[in-house]
C-alpha atoms as a PDB file:
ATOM      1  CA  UNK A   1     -17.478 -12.232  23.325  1.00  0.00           C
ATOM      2  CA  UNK A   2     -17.864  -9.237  20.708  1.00  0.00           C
ATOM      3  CA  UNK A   3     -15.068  -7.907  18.829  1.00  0.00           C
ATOM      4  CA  UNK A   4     -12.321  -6.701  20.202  1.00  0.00           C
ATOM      5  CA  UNK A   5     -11.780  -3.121  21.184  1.00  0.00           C
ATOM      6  CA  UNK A   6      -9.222  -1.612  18.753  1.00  0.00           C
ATOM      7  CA  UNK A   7      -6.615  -1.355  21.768  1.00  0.00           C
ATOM      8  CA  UNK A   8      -7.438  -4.886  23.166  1.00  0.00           C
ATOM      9  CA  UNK A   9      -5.766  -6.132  19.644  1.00  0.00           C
ATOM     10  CA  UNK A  10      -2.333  -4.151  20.059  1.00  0.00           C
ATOM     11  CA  UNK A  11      -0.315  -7.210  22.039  1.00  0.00           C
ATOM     12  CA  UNK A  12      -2.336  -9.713  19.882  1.00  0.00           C
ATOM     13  CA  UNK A  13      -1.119  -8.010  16.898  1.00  0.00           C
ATOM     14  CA  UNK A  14       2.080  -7.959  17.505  1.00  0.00           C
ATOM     15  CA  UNK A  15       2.088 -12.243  18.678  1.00  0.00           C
ATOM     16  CA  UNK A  16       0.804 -12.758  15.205  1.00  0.00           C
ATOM     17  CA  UNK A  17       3.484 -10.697  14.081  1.00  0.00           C
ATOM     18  CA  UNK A  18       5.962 -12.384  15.532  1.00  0.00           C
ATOM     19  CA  UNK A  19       4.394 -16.298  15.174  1.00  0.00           C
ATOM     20  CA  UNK A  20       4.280 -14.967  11.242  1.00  0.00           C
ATOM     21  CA  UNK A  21       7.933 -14.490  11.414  1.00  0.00           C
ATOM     22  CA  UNK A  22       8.115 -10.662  11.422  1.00  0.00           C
ATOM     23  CA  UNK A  23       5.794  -9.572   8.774  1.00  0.00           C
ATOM     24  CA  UNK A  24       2.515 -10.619   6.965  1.00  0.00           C
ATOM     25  CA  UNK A  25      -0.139  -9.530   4.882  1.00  0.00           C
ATOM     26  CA  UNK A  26      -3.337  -8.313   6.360  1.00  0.00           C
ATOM     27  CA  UNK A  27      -5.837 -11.766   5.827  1.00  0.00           C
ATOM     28  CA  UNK A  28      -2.681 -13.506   7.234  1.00  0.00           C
ATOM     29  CA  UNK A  29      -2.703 -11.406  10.397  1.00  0.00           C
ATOM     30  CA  UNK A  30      -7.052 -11.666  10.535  1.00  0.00           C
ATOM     31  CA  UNK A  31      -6.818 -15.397  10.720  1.00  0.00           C
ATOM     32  CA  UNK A  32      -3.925 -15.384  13.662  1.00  0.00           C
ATOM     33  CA  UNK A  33      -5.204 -13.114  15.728  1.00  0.00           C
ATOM     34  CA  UNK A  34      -8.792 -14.383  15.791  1.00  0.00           C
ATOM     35  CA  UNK A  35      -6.764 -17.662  16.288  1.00  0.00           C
ATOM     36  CA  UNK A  36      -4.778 -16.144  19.659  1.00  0.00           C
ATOM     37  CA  UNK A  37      -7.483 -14.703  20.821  1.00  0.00           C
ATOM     38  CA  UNK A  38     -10.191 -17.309  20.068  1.00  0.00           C
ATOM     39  CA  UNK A  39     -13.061 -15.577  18.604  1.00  0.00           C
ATOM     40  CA  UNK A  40     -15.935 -17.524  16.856  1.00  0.00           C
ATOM     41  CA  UNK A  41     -17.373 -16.831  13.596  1.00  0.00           C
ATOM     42  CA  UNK A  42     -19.893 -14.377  15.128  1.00  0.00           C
ATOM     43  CA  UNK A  43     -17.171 -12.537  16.365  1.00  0.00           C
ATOM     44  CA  UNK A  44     -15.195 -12.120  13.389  1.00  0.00           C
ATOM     45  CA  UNK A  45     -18.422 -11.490  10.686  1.00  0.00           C
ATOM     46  CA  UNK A  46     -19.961  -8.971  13.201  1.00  0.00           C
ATOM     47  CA  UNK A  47     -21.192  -5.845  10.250  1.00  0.00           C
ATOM     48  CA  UNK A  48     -19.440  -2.469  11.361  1.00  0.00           C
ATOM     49  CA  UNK A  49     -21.109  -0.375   8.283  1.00  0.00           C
ATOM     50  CA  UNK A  50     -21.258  -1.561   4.800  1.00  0.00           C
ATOM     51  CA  UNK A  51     -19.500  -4.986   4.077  1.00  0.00           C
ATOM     52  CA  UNK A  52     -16.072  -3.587   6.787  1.00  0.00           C
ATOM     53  CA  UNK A  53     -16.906  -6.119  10.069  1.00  0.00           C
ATOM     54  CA  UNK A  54     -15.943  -4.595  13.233  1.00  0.00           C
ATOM     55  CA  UNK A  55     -12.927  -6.717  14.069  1.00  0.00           C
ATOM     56  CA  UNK A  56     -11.265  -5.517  10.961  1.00  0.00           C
ATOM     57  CA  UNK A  57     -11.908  -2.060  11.144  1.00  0.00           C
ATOM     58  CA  UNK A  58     -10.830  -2.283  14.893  1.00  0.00           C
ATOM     59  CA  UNK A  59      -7.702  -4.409  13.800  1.00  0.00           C
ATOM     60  CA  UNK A  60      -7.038  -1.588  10.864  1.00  0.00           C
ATOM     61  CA  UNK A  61      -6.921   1.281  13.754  1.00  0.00           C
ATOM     62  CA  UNK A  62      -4.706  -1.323  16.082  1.00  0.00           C
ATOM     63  CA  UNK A  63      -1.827  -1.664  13.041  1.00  0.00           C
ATOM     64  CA  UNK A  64      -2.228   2.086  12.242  1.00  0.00           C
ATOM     65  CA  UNK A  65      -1.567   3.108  16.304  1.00  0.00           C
ATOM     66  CA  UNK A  66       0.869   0.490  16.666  1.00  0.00           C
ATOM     67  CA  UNK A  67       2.415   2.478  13.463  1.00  0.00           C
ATOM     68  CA  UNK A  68       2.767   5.814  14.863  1.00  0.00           C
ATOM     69  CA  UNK A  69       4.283   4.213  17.950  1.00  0.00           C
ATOM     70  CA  UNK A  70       6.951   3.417  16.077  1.00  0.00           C
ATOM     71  CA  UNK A  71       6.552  -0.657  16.405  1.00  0.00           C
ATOM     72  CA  UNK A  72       5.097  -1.502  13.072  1.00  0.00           C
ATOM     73  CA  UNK A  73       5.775  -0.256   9.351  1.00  0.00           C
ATOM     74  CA  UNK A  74       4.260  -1.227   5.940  1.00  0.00           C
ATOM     75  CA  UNK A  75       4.925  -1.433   2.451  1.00  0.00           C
ATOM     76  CA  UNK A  76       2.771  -0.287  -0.683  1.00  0.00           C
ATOM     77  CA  UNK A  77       1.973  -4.261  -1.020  1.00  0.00           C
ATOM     78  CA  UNK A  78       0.292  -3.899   1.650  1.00  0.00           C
ATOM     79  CA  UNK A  79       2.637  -6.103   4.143  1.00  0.00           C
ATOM     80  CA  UNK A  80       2.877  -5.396   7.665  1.00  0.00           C
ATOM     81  CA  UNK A  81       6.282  -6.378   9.572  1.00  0.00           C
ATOM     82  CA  UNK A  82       7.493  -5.243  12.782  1.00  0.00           C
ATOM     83  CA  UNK A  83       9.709  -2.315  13.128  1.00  0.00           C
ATOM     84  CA  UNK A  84      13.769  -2.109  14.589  1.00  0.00           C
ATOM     85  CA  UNK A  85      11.827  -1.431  17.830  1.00  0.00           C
ATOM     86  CA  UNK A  86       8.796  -3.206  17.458  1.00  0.00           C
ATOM     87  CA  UNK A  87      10.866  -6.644  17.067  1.00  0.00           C
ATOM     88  CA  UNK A  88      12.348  -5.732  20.687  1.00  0.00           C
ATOM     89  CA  UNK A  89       9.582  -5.152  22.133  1.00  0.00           C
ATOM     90  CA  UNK A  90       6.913  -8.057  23.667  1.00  0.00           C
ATOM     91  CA  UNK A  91       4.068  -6.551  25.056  1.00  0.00           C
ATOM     92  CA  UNK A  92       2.595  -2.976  25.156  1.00  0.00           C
ATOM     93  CA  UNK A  93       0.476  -1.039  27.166  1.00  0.00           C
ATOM     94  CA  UNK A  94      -2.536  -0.267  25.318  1.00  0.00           C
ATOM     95  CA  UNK A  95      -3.427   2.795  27.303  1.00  0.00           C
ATOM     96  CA  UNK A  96       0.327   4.097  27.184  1.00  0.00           C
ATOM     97  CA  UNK A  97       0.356   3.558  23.044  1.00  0.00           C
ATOM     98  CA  UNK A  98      -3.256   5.239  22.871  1.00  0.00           C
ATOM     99  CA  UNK A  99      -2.323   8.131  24.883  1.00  0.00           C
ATOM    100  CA  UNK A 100       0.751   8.587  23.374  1.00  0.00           C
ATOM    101  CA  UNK A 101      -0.758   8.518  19.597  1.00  0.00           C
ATOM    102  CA  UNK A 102      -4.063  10.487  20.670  1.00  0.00           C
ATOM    103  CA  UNK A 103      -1.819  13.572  22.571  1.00  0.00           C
ATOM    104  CA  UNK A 104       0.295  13.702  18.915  1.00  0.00           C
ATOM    105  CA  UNK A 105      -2.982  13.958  16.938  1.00  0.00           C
ATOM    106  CA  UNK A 106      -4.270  16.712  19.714  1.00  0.00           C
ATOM    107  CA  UNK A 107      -0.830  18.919  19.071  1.00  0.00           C
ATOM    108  CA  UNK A 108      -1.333  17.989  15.106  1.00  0.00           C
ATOM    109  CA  UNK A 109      -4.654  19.629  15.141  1.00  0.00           C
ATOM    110  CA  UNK A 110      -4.199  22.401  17.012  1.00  0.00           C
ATOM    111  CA  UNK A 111      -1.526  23.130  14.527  1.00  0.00           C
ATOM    112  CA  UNK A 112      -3.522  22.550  11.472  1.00  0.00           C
ATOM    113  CA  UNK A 113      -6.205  25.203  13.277  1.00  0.00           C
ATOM    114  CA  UNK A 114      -3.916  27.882  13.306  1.00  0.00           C
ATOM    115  CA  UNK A 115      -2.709  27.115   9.820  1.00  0.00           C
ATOM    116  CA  UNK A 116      -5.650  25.913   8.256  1.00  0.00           C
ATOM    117  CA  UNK A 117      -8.542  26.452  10.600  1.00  0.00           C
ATOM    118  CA  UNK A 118      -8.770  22.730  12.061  1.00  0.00           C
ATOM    119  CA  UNK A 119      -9.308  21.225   8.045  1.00  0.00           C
ATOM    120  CA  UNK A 120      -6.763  18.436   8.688  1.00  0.00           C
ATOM    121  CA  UNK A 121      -8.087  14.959   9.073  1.00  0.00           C
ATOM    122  CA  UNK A 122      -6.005  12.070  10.337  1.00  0.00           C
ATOM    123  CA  UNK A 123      -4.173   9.817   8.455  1.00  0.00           C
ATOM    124  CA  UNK A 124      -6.225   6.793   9.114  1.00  0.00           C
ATOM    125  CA  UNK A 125      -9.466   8.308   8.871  1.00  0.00           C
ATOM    126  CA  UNK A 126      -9.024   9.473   5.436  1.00  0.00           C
ATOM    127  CA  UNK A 127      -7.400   6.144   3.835  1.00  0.00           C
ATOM    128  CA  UNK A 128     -11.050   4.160   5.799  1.00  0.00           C
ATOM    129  CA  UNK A 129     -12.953   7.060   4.039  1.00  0.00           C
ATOM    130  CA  UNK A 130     -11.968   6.643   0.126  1.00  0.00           C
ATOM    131  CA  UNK A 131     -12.087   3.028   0.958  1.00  0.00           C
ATOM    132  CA  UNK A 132     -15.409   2.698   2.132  1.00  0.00           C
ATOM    133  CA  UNK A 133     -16.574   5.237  -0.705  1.00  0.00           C
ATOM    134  CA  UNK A 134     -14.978   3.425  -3.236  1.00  0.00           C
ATOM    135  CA  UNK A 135     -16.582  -0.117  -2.251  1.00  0.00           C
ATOM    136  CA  UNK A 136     -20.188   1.828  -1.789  1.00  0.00           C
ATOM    137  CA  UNK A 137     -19.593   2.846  -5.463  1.00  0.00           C
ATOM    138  CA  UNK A 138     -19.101  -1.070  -6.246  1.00  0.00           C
ATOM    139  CA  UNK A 139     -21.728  -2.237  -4.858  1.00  0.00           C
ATOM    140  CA  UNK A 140     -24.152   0.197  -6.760  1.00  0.00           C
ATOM    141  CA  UNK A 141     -22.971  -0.758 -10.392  1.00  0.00           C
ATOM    142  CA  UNK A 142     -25.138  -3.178 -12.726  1.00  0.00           C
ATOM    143  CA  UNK A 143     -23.743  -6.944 -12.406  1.00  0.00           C
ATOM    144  CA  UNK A 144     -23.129  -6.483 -16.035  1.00  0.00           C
ATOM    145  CA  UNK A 145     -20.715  -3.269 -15.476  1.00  0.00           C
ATOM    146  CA  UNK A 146     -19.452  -5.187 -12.108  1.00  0.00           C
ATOM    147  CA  UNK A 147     -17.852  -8.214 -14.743  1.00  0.00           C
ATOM    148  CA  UNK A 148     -16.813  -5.744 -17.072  1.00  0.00           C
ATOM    149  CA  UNK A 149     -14.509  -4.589 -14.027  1.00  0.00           C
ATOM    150  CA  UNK A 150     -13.543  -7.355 -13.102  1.00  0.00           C
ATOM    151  CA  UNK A 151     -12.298  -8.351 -16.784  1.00  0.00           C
ATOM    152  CA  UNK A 152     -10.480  -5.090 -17.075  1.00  0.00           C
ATOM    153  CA  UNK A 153      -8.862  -5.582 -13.424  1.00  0.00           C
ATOM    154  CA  UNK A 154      -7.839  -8.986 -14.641  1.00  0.00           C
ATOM    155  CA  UNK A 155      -5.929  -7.770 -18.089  1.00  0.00           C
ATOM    156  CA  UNK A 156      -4.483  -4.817 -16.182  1.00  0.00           C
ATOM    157  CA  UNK A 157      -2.973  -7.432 -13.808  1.00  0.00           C
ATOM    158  CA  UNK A 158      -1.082  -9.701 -16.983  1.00  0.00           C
ATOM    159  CA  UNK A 159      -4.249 -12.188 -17.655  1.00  0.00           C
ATOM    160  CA  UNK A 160      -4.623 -12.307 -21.469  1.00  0.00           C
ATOM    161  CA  UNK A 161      -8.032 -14.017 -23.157  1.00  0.00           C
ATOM    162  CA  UNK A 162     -10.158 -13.252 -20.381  1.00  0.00           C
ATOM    163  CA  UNK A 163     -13.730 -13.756 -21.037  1.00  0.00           C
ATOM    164  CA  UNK A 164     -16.439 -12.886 -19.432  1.00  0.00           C
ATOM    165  CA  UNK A 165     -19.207 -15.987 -19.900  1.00  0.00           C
ATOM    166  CA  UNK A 166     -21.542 -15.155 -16.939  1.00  0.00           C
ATOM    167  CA  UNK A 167     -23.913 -18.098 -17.947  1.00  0.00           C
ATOM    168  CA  UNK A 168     -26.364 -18.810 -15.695  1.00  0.00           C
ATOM    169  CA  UNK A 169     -26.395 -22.201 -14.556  1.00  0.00           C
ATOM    170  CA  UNK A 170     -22.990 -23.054 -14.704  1.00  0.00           C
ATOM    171  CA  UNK A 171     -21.749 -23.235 -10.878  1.00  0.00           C
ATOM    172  CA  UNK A 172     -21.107 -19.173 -10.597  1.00  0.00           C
ATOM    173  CA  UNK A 173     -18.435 -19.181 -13.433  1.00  0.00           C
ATOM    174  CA  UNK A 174     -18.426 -15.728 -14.613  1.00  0.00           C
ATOM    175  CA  UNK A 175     -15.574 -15.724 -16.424  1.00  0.00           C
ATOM    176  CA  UNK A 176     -12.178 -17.551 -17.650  1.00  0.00           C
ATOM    177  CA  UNK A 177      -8.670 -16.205 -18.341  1.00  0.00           C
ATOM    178  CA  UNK A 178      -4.820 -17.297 -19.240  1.00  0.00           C
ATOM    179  CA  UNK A 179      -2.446 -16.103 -16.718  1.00  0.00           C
ATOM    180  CA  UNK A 180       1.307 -16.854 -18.226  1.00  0.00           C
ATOM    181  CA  UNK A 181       4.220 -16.656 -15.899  1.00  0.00           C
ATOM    182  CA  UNK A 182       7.466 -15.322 -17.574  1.00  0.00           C
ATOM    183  CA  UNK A 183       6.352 -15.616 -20.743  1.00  0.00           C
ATOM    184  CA  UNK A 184       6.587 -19.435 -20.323  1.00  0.00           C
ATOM    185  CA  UNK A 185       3.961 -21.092 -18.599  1.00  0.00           C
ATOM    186  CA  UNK A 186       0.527 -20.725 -19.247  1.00  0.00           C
ATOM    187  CA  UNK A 187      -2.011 -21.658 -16.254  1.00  0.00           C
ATOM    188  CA  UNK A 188      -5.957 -21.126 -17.178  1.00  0.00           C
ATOM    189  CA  UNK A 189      -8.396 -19.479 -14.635  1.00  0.00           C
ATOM    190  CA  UNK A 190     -11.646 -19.257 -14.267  1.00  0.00           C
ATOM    191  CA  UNK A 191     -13.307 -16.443 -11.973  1.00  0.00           C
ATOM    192  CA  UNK A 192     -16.513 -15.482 -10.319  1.00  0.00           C
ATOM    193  CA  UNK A 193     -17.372 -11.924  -9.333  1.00  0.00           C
ATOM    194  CA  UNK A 194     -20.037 -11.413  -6.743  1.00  0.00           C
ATOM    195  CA  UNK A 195     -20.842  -7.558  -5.637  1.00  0.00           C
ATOM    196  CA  UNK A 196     -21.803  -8.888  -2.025  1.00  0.00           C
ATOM    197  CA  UNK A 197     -22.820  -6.792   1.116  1.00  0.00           C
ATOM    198  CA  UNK A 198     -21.715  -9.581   3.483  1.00  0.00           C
ATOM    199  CA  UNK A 199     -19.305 -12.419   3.991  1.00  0.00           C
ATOM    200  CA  UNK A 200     -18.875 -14.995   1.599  1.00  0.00           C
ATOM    201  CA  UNK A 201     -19.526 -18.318   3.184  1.00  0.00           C
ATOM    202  CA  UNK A 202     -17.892 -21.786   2.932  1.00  0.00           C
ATOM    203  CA  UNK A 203     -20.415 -23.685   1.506  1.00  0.00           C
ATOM    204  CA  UNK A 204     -20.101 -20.911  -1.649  1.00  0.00           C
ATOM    205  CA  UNK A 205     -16.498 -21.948  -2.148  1.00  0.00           C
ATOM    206  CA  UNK A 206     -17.307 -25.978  -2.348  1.00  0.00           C
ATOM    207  CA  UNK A 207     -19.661 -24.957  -4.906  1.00  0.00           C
ATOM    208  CA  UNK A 208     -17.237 -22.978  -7.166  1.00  0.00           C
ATOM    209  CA  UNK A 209     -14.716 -25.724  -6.748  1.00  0.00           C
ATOM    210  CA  UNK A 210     -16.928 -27.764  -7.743  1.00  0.00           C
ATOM    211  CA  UNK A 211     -17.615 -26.109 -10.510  1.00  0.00           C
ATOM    212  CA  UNK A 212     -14.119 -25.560 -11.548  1.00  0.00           C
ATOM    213  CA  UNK A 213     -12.735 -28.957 -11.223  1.00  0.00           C
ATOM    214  CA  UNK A 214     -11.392 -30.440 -14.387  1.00  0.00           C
ATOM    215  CA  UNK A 215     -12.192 -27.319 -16.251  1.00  0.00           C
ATOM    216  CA  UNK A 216      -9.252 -24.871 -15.430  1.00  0.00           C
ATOM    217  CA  UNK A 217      -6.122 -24.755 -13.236  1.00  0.00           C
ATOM    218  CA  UNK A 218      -6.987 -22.263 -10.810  1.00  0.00           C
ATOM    219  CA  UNK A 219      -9.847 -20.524  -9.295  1.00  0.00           C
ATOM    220  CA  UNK A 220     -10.141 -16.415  -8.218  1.00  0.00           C
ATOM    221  CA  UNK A 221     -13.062 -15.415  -6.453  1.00  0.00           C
ATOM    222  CA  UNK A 222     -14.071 -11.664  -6.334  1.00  0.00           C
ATOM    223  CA  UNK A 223     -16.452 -10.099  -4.322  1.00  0.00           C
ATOM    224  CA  UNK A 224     -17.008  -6.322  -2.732  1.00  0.00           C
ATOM    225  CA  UNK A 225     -17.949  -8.778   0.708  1.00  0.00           C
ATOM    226  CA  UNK A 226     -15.716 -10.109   2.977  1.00  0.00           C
ATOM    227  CA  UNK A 227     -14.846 -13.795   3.478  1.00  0.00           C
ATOM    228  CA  UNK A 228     -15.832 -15.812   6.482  1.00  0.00           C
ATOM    229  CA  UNK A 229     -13.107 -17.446   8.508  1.00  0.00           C
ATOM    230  CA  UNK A 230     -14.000 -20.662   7.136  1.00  0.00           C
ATOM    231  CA  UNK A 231     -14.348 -19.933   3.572  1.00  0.00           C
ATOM    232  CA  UNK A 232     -10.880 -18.704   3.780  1.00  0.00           C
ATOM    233  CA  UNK A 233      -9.962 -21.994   5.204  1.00  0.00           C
ATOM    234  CA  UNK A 234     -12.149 -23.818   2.935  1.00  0.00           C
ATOM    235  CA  UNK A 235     -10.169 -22.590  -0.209  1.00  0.00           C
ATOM    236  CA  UNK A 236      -6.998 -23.560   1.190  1.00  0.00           C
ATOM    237  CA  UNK A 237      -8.202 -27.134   2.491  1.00  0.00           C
ATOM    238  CA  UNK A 238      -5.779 -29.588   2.329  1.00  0.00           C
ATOM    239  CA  UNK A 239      -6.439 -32.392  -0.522  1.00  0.00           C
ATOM    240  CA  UNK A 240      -8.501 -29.839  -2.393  1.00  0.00           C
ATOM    241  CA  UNK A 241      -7.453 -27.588  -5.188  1.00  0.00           C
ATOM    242  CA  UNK A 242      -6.933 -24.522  -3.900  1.00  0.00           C
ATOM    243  CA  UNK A 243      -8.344 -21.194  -4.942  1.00  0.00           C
ATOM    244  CA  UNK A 244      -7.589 -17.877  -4.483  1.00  0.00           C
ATOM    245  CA  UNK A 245      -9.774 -14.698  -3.074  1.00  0.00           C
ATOM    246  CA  UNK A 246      -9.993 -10.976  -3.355  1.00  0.00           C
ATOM    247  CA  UNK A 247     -12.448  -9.327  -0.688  1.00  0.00           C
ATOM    248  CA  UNK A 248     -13.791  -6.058  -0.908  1.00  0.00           C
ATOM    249  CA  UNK A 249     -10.655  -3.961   0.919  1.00  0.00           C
ATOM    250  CA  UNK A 250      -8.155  -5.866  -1.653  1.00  0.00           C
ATOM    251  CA  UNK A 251     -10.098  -4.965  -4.415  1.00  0.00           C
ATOM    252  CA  UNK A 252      -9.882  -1.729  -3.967  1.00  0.00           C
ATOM    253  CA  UNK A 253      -6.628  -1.584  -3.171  1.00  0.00           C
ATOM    254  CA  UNK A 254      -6.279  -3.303  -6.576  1.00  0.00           C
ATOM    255  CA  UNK A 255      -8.546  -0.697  -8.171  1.00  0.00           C
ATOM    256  CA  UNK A 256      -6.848   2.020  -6.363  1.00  0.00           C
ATOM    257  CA  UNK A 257      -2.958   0.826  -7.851  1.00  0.00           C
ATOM    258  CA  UNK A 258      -4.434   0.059 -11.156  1.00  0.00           C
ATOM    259  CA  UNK A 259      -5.463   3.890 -11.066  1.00  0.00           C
ATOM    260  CA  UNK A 260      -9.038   2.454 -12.298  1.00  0.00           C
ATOM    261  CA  UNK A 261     -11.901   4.622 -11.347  1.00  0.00           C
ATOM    262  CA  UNK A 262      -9.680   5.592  -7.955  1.00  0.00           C
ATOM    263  CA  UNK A 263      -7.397   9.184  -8.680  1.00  0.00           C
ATOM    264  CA  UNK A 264      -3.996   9.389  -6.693  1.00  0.00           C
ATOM    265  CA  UNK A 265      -2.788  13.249  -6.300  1.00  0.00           C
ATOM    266  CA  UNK A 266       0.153  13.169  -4.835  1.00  0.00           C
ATOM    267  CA  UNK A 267       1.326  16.422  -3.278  1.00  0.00           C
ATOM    268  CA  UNK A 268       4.764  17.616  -2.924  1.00  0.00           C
ATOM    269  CA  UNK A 269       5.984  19.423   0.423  1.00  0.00           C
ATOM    270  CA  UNK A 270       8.962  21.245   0.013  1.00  0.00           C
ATOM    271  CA  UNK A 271      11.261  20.803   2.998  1.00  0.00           C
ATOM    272  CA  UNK A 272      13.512  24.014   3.901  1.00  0.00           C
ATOM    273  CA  UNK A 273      16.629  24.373   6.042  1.00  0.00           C
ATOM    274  CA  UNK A 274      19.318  26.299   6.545  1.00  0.00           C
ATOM    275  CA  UNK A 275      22.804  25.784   5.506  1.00  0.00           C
ATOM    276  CA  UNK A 276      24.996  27.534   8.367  1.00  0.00           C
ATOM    277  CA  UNK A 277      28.583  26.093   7.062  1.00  0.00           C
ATOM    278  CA  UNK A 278      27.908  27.453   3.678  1.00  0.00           C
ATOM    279  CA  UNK A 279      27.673  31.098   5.029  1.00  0.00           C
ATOM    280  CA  UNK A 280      30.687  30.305   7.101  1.00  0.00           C
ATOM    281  CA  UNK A 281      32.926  29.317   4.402  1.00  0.00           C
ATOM    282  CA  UNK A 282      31.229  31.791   1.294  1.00  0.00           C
END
């Protein structure tokens, strides 16, 4: 089968939801739904433009109309849980929540037209825009300037000595790093940062961990791509040292909290309304 339609994932969605105990980050929800709903590795890697595959992009538009229905909410961490209403609620139907969601954006833009001659874009269609922009300017940098980035993304986020090696020959180590929790413990890192147009495979993270065994404590991989299913599953295989990942949409999420090379305006509305008891009583 190909990916999913963005409204076949809404009861799929909210399963994983609820299997994840209520909330869960977006790779966590990836992995369970393409685990309900059985896809294969074709279906899941499928290119929608740039490195976004289809079944994420569709997924991103299922959690953002499940949203506006009122089932779902979501933090600045990025965590998805379900809503008061959403955790009462087993199944949907998809063309009640589109229609619903598509009939407020209709009465939205009509109202913008009148206000603002139709210049309004929705919600969701602006936050896939800066991210795809961002990740297209990514992907264009030097691999020089790209490790540079990644070394400054790393000290922004508490690493101290990070270095970037980038040595050719040494198992795709481009990098090392001392991460120290609370001041007390000191773990030592090593990364590699790959500006990638597709998905990271499996066999790339057996060769990184094999690279980093006995020479740090932990492994990040970074990478504008995306990661297949079973890379994801590789780095987390049981009896192996695990390592950690940051795909393209984290990164720039990262990037984008970080403030680096992503600007945040944030504009105030000023809400106005009428005090009738204080004319009564003046």
């Amino acid at each position: 089968m190909a990916a999913p339609k963005f409204d076949e994932l809404f009861n799929p969605l909210l399963q994983a939801l609820r299997e994840l105990g209520g909330s869960a980050s977006i790779p966590e929800l990836e992995e369970s739904v393409s685990r309900i709903l059985n896809l294969s590795e074709e279906d899941i890697n499928q290119i929608h433009r740039g490195n976004r595959t289809k079944f994420s992009y569709n997924l991103a538009w299922a959690r953002t109309y499940l949203k506006r229905y009122g089932l779902l909410e979501n933090s600045d961490r990025g965590v998805w849980a379900l809503s008061d209403r959403g955790i009462a609620t087993e199944q949907v139907i998809p063309a009640e929540v589109t229609r619903a969601v598509q009939q407020e954006d209709r009465v939205a833009r009509e109202e913008a037209a009148e206000a603002e001659a139709g210049q309004e874009t929705p919600e969701m269609v602006r936050e896939l825009r800066w991210q795809d922009e961002a990740l297209e300017a990514l992907k264009q940098m030097a691999p020089e300037a790209f490790e540079r980035l990644c070394q400054r993304l790393l000290r922004e986020s508490g690493f101290i000595q990070v270095e970037v090696t980038g040595r050719s020959g040494d198992g795709g180590i481009d990098g090392k790093g001392v991460v120290k929790l609370g001041g007390i413990l000191s773990f030592h890192v090593i990364f590699q940062c790959k500006r990638y147009r597709d998905s990271i495979s499996a066999s790339a993270i057996r060769d990184f961990r094999g690279a980093m065994v006995g020479r740090a404590d932990k492994g990040l991989f970074i990478t504008t791509g995306t990661f297949t299913r079973d890379a994801r599953l590789e780095a987390q295989r049981d009896g192996a040292p695990p390592l950690d990942m940051i795909d393209g949409d984290e990164l720039v999420i990262m990037l984008k909290d970080l403030r680096l090379g992503i600007e945040v305006r944030v504009k105030t509305v000023e809400e106005i309304s009428v005090n009738h008891e204080w004319f009564k009583k003046i």
